[in-house]
Each structure stands twice: as C-alpha cells, then as structure tokens.
PDB file of N, CA and C in Angstrom:
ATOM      1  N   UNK A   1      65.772 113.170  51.645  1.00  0.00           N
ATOM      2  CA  UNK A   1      65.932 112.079  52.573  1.00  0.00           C
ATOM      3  C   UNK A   1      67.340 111.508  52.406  1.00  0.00           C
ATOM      4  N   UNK A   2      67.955 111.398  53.537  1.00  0.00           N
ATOM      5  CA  UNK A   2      69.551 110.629  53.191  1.00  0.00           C
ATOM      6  C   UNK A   2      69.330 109.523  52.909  1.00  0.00           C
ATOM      7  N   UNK A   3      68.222 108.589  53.262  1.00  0.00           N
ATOM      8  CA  UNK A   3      68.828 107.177  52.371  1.00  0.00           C
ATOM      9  C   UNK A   3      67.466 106.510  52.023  1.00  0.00           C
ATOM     10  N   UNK A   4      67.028 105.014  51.326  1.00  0.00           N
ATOM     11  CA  UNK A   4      65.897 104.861  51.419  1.00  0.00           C
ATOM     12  C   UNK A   4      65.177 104.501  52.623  1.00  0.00           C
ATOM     13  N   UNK A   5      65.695 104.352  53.695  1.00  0.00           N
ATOM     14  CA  UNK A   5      65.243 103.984  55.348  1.00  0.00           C
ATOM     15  C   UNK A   5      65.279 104.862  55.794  1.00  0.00           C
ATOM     16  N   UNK A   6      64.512 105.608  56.545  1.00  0.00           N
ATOM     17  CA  UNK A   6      64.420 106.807  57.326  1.00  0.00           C
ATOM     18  C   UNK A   6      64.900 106.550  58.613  1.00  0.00           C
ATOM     19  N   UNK A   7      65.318 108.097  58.522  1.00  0.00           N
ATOM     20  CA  UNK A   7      65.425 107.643  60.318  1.00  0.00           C
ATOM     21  C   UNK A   7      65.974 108.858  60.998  1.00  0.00           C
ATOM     22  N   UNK A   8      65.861 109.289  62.183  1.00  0.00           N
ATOM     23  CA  UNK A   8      65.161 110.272  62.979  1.00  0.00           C
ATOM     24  C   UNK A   8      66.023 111.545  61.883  1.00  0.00           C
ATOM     25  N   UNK A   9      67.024 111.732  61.343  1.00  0.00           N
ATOM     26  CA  UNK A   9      67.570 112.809  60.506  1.00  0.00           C
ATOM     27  C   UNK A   9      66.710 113.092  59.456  1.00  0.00           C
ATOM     28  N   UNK A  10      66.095 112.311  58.864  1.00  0.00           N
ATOM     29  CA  UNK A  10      64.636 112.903  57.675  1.00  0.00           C
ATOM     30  C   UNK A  10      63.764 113.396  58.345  1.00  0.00           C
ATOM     31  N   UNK A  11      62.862 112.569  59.757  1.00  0.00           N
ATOM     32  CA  UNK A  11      61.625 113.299  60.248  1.00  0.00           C
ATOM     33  C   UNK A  11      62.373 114.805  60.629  1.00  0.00           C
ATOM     34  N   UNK A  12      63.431 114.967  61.516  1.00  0.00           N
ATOM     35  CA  UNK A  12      64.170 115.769  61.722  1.00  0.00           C
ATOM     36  C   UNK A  12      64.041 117.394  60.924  1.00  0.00           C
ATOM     37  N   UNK A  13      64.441 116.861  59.962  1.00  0.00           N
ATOM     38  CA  UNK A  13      64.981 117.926  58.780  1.00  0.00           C
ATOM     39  C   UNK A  13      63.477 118.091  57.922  1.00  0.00           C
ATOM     40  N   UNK A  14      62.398 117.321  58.247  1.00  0.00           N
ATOM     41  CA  UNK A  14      61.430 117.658  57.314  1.00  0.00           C
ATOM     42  C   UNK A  14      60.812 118.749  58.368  1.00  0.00           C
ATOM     43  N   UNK A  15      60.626 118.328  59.501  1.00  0.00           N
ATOM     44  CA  UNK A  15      59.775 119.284  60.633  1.00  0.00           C
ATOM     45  C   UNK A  15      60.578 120.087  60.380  1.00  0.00           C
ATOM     46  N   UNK A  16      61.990 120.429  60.564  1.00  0.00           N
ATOM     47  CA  UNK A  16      62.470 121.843  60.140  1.00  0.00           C
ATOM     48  C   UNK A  16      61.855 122.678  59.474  1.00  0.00           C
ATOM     49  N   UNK A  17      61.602 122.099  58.380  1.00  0.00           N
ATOM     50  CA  UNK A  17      61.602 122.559  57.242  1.00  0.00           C
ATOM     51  C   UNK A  17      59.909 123.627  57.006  1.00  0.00           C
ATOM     52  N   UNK A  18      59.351 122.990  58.137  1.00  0.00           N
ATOM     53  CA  UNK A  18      58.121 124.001  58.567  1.00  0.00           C
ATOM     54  C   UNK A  18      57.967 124.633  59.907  1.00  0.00           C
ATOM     55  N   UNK A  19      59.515 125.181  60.416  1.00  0.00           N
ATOM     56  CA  UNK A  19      59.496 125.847  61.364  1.00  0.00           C
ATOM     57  C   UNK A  19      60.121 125.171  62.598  1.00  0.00           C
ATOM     58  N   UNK A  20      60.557 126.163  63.520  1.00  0.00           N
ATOM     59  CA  UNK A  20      61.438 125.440  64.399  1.00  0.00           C
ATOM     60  C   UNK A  20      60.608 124.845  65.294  1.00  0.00           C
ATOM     61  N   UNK A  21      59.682 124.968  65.682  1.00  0.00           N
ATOM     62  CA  UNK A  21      58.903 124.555  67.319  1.00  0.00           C
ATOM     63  C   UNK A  21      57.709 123.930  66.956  1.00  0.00           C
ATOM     64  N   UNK A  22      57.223 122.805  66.561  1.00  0.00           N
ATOM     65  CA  UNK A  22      56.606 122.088  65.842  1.00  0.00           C
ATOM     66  C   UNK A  22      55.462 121.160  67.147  1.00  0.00           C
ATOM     67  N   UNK A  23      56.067 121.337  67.974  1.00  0.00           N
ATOM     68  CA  UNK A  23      55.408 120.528  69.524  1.00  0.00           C
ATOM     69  C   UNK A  23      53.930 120.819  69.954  1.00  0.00           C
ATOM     70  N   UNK A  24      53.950 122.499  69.225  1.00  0.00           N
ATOM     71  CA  UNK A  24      52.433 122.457  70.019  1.00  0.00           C
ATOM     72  C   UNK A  24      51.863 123.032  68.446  1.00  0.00           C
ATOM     73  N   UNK A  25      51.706 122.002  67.201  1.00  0.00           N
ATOM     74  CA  UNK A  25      51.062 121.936  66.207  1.00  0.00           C
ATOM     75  C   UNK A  25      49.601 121.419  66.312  1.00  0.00           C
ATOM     76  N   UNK A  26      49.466 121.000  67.452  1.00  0.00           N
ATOM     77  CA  UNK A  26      48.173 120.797  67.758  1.00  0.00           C
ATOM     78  C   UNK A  26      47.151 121.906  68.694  1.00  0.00           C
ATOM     79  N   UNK A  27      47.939 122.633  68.516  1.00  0.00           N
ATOM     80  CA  UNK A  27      46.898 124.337  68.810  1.00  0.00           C
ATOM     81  C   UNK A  27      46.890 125.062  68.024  1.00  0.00           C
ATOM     82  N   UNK A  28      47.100 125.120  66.185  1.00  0.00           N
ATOM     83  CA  UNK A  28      47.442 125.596  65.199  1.00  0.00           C
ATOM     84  C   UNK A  28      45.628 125.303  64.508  1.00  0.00           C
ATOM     85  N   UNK A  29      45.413 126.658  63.511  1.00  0.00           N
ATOM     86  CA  UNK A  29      44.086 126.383  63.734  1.00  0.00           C
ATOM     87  C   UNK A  29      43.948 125.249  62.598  1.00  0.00           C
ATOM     88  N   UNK A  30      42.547 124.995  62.445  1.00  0.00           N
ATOM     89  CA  UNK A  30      42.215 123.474  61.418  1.00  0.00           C
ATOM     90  C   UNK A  30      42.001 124.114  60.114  1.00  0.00           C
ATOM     91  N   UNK A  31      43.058 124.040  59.768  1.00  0.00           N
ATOM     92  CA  UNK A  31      43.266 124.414  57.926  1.00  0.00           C
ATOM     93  C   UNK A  31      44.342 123.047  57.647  1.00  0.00           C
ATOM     94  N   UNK A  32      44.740 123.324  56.109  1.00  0.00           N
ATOM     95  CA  UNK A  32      45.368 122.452  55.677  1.00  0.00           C
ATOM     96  C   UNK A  32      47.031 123.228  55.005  1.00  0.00           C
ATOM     97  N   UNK A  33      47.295 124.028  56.260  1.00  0.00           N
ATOM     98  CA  UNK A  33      48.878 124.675  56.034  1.00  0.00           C
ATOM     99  C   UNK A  33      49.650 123.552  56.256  1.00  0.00           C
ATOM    100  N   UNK A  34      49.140 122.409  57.226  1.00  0.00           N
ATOM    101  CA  UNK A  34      50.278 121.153  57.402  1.00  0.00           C
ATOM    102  C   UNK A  34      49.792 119.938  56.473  1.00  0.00           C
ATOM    103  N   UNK A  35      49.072 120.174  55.331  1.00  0.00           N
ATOM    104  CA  UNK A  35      48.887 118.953  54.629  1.00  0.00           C
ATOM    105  C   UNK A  35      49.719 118.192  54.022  1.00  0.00           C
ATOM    106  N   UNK A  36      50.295 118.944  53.781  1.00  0.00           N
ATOM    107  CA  UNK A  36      51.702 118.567  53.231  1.00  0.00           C
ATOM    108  C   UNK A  36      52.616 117.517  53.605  1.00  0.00           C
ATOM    109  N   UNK A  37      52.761 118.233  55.078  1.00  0.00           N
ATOM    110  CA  UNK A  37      53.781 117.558  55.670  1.00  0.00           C
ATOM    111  C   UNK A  37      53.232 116.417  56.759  1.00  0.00           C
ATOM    112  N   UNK A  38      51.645 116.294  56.471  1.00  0.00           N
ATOM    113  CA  UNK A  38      51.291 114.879  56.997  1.00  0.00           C
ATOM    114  C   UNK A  38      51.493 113.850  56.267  1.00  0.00           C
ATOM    115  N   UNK A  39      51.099 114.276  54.820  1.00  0.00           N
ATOM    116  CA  UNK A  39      51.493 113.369  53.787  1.00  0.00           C
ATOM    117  C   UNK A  39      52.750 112.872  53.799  1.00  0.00           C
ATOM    118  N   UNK A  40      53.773 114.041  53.759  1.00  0.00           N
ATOM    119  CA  UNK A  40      55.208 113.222  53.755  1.00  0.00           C
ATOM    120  C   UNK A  40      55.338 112.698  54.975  1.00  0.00           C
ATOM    121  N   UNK A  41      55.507 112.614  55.916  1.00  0.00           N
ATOM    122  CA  UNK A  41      55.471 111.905  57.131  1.00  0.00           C
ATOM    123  C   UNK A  41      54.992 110.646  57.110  1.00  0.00           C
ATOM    124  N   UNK A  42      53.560 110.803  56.543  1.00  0.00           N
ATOM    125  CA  UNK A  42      53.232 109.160  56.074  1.00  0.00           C
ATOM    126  C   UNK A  42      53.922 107.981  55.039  1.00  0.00           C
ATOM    127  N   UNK A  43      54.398 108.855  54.208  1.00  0.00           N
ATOM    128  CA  UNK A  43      55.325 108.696  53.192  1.00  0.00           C
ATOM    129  C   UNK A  43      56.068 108.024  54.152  1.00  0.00           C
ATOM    130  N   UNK A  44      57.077 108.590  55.298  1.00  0.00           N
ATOM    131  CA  UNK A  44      58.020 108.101  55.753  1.00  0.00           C
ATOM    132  C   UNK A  44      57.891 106.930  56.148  1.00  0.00           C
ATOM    133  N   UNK A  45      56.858 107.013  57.236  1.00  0.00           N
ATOM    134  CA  UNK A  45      56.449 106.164  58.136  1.00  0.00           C
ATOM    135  C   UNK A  45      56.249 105.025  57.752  1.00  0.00           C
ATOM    136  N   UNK A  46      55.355 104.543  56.257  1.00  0.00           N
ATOM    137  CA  UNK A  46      55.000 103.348  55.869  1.00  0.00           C
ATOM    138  C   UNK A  46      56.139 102.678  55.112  1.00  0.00           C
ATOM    139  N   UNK A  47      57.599 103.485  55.100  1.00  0.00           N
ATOM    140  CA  UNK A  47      58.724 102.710  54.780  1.00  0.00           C
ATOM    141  C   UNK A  47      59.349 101.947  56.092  1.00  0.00           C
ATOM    142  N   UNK A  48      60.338 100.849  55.618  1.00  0.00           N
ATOM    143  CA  UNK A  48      60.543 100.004  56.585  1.00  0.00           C
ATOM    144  C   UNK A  48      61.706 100.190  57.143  1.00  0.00           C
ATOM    145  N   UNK A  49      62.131 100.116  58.263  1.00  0.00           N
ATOM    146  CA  UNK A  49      63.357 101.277  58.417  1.00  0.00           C
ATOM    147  C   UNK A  49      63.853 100.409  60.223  1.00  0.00           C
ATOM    148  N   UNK A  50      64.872 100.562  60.437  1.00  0.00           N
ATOM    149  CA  UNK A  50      65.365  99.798  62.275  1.00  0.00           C
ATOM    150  C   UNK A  50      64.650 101.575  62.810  1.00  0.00           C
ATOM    151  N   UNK A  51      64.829 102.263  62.182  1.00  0.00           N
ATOM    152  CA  UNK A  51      64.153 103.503  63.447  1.00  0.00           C
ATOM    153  C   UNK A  51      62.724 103.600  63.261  1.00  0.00           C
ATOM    154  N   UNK A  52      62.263 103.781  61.915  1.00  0.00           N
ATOM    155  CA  UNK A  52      60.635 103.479  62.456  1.00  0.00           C
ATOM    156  C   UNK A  52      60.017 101.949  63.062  1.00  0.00           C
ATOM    157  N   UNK A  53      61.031 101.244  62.974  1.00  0.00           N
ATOM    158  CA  UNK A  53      60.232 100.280  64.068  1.00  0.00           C
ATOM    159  C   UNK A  53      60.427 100.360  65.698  1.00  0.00           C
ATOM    160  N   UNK A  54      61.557 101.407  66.043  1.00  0.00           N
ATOM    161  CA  UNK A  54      61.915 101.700  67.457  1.00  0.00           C
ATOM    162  C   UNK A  54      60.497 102.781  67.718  1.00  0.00           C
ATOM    163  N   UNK A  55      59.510 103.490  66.605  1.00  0.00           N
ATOM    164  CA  UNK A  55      59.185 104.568  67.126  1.00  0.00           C
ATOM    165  C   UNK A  55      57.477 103.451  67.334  1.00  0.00           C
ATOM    166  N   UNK A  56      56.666 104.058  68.487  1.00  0.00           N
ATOM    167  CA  UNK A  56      55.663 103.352  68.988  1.00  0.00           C
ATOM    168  C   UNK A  56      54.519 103.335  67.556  1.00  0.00           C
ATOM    169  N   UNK A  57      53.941 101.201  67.827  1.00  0.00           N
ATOM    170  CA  UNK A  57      53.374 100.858  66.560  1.00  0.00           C
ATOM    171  C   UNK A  57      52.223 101.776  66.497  1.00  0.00           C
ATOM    172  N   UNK A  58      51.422 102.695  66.999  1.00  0.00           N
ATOM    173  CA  UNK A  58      49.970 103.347  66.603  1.00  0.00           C
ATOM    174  C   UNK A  58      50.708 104.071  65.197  1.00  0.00           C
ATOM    175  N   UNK A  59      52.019 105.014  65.515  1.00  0.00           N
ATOM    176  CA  UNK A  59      52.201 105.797  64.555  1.00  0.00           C
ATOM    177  C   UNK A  59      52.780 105.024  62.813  1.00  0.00           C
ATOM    178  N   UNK A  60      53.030 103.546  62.994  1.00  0.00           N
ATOM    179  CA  UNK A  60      53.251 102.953  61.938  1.00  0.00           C
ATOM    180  C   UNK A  60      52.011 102.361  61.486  1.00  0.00           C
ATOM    181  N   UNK A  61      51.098 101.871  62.457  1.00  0.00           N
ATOM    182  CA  UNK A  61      49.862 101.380  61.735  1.00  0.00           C
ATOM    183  C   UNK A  61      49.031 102.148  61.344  1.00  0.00           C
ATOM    184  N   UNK A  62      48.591 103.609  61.875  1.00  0.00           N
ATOM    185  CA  UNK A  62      47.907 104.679  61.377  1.00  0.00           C
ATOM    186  C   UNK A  62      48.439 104.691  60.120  1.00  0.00           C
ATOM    187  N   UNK A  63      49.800 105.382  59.542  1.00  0.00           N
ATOM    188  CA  UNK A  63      50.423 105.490  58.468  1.00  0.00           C
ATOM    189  C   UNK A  63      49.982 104.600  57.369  1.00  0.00           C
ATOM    190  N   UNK A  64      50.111 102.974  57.817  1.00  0.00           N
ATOM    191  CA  UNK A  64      50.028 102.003  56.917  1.00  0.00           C
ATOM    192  C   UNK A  64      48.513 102.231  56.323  1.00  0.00           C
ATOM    193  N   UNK A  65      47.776 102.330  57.335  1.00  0.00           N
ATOM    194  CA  UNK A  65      45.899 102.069  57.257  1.00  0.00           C
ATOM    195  C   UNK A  65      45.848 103.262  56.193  1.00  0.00           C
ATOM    196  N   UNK A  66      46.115 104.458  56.289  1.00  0.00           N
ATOM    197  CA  UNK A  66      45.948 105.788  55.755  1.00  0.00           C
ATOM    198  C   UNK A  66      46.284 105.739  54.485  1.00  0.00           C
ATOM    199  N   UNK A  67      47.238 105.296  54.163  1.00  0.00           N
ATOM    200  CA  UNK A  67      48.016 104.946  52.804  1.00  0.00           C
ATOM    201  C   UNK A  67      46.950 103.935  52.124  1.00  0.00           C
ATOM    202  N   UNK A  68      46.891 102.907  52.959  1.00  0.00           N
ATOM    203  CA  UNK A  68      46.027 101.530  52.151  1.00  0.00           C
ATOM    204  C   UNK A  68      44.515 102.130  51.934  1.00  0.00           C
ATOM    205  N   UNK A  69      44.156 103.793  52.240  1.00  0.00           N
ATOM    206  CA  UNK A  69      43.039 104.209  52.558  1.00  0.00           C
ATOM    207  C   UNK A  69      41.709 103.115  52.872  1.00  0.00           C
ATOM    208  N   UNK A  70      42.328 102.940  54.048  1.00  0.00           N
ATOM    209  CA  UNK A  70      41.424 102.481  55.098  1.00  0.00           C
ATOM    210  C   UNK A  70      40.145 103.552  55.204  1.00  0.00           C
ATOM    211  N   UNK A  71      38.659 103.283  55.388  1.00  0.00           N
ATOM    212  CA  UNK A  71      38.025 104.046  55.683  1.00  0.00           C
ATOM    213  C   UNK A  71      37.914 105.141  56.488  1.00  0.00           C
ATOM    214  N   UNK A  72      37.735 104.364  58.289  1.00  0.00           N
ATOM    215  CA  UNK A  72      37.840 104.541  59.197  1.00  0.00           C
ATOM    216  C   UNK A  72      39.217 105.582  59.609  1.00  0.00           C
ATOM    217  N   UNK A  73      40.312 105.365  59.162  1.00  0.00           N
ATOM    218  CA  UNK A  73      41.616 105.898  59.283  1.00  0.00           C
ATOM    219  C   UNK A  73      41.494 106.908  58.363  1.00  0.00           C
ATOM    220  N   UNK A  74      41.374 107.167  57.339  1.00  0.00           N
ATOM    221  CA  UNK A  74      41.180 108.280  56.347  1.00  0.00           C
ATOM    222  C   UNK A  74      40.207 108.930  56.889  1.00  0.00           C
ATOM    223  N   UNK A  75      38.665 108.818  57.034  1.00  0.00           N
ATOM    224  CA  UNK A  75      38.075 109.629  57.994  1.00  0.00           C
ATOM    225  C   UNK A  75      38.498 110.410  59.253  1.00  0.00           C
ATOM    226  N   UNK A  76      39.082 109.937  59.883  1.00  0.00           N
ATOM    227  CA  UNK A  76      39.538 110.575  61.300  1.00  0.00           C
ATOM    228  C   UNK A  76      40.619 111.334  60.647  1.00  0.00           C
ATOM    229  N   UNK A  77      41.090 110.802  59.968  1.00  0.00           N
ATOM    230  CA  UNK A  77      42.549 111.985  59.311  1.00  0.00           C
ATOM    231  C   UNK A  77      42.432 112.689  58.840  1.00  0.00           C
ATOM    232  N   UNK A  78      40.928 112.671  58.553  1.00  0.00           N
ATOM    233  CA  UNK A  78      40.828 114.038  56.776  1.00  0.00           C
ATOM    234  C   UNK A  78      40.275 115.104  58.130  1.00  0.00           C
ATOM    235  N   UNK A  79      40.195 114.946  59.389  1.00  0.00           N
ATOM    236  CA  UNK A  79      40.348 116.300  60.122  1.00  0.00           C
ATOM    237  C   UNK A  79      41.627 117.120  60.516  1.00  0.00           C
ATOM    238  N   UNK A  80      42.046 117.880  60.344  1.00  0.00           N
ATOM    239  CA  UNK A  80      42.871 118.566  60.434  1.00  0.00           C
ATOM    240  C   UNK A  80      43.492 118.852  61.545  1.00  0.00           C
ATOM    241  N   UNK A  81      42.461 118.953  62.722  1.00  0.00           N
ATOM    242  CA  UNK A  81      42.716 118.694  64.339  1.00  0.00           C
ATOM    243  C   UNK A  81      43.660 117.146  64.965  1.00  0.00           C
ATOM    244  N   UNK A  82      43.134 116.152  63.813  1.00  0.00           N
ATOM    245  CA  UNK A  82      44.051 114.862  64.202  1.00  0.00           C
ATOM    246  C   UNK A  82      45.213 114.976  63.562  1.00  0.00           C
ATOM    247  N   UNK A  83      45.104 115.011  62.486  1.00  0.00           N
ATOM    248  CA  UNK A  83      46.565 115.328  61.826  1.00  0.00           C
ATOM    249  C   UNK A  83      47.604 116.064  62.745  1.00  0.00           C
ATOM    250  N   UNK A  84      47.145 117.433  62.985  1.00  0.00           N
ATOM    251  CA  UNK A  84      48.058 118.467  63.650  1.00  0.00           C
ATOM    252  C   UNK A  84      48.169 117.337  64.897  1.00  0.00           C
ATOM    253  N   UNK A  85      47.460 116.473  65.659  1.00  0.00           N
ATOM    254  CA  UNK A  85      47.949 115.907  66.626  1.00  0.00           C
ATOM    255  C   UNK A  85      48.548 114.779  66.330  1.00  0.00           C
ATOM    256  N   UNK A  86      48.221 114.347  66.114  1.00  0.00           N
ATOM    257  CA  UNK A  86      49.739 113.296  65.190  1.00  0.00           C
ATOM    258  C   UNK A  86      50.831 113.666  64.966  1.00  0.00           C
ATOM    259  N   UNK A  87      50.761 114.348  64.013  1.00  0.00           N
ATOM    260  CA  UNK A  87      52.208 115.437  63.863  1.00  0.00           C
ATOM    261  C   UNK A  87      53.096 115.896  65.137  1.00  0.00           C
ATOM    262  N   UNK A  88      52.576 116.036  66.203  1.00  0.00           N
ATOM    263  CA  UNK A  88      52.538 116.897  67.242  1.00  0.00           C
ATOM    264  C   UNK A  88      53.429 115.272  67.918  1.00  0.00           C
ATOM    265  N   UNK A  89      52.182 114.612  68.074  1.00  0.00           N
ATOM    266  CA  UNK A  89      53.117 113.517  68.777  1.00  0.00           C
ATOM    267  C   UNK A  89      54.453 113.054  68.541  1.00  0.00           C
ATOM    268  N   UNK A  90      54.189 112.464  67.095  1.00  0.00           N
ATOM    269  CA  UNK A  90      55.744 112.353  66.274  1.00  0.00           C
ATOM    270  C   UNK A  90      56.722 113.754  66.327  1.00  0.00           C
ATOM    271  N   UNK A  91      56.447 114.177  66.386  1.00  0.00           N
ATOM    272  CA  UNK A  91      57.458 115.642  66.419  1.00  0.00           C
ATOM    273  C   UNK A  91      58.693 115.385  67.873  1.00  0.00           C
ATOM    274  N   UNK A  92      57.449 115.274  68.671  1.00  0.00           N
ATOM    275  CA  UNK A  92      57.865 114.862  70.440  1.00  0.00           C
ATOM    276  C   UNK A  92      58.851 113.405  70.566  1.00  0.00           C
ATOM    277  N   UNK A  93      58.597 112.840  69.234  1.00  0.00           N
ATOM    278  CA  UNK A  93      58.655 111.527  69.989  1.00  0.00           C
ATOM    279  C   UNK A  93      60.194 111.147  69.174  1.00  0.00           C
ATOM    280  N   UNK A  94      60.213 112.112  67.724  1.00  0.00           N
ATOM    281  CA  UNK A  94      61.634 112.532  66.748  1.00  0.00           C
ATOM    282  C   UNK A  94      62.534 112.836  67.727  1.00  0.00           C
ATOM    283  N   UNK A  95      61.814 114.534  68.363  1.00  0.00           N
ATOM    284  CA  UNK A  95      62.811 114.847  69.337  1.00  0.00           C
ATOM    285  C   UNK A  95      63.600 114.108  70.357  1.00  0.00           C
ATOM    286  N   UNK A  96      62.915 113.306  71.116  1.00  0.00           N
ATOM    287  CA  UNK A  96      63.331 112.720  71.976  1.00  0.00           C
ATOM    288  C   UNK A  96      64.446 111.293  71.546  1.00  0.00           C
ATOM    289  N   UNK A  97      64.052 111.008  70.491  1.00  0.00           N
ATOM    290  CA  UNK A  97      64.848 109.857  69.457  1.00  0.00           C
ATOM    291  C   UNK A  97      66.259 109.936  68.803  1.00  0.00           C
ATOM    292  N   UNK A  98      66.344 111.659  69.128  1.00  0.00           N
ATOM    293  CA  UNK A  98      67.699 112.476  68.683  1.00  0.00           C
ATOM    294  C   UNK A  98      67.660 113.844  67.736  1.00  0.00           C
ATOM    295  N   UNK A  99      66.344 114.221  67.664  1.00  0.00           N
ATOM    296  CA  UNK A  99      66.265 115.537  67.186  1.00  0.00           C
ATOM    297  C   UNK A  99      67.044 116.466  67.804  1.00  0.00           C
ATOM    298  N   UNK A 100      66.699 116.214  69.349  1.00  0.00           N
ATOM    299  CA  UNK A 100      67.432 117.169  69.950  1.00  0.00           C
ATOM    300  C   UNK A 100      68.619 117.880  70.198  1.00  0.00           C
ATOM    301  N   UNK A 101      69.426 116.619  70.091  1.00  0.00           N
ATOM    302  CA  UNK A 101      70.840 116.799  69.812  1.00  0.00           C
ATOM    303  C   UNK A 101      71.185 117.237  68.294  1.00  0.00           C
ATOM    304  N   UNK A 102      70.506 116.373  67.099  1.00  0.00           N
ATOM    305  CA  UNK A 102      70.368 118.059  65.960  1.00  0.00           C
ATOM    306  C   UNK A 102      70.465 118.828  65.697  1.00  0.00           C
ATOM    307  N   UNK A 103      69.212 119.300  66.798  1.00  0.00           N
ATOM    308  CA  UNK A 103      68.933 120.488  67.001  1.00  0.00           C
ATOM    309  C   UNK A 103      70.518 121.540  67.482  1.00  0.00           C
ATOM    310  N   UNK A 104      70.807 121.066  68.721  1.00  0.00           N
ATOM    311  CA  UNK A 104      71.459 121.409  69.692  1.00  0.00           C
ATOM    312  C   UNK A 104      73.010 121.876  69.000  1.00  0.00           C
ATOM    313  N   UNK A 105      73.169 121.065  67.862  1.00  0.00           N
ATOM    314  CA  UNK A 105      74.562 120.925  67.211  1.00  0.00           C
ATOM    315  C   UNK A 105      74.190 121.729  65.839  1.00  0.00           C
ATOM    316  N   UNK A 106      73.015 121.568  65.585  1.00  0.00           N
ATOM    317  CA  UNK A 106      72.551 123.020  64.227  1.00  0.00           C
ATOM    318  C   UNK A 106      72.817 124.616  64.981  1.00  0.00           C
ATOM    319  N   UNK A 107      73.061 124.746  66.642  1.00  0.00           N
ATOM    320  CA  UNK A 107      72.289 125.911  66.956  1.00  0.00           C
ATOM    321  C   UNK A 107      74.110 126.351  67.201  1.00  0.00           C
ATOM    322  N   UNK A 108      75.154 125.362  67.472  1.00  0.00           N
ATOM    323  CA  UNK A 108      76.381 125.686  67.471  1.00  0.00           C
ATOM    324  C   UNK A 108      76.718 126.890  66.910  1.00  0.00           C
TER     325      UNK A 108
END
C-alpha cells in the first residue's frame, strides 16, 4: 500500500494482483480463490481515507459491519457468491475512480 490512506492506486494494484479483468468476478464459481482478497479489501475499506469516503457508503458500511463481525453482515458474506459481487462492484467502481487511466498508462 503507498501510504496509510488508501486510495484508488492500492484497490488498483491489489485487483491486479489477481488478474487483469476482475469485472465479471461475479460469474467465477463459489469457492474461496478470492478470499483473500475480500479480506484485504476490507482491510482497506474500514481505513479512513478522502477516497474511500468519495467511494458509495454501502461499500464502507458493509466493510465496517464485517470487520466489527456483525452477524447479519458476516452471514451474507461468508457466501462466496456475495463476496465475488462486492468485489465485482468495487472493482467497477476503482475503475471508474481512476483505475483506468492506470491501467491505460501500465499498458504504454
């Protein structure tokens, strides 16, 4: 991570880091090959940061609830189908935040 505040260059470089095309992780079957990297993501997310508060609150309060293992929130998460869609969203939502251009300037 470049600094202790995240921000779209960590989510960035972590989704890299499990492949380039990360968007349709929610048609990936329900195992736990992305456990990993839900965890760190949450990791990210429940730090306090000017870009995770630009990114929409479901994906900071899920994070927070999940961490504080919330019941309800840990249940729905310990499926593998939500996760991958979560992931999926944030992936979309990195990109659009400046992954793309990242991207675009990694592919130089």
């Amino acid at each position: 991570m470049s600094t202790n505040l995240p921000d779209h260059k960590d989510y960035f470089h972590l989704f890299q880091s499990y492949g380039k095309d990360l968007g349709s992780i929610y048609a990936e079957p329900d195992d736990d090959r992305y456990a990993l990297l839900f965890e760190q993501v949450i990791r990210l997310l429940i730090k306090p940061s000017q870009f995770n508060l630009s990114l929409p609150e479901p994906f900071r309060i899920s994070a927070q609830r999940y961490h504080h293992k919330d019941p309800v929130t840990v249940a729905h998460l310990s499926d593998p189908a939500n996760r991958h869609f979560m992931l999926c969203d944030l992936h979309d939502w990195i990109m659009l935040k400046g992954g793309l251009e990242l991207q675009r300037q990694a592919e130089r």
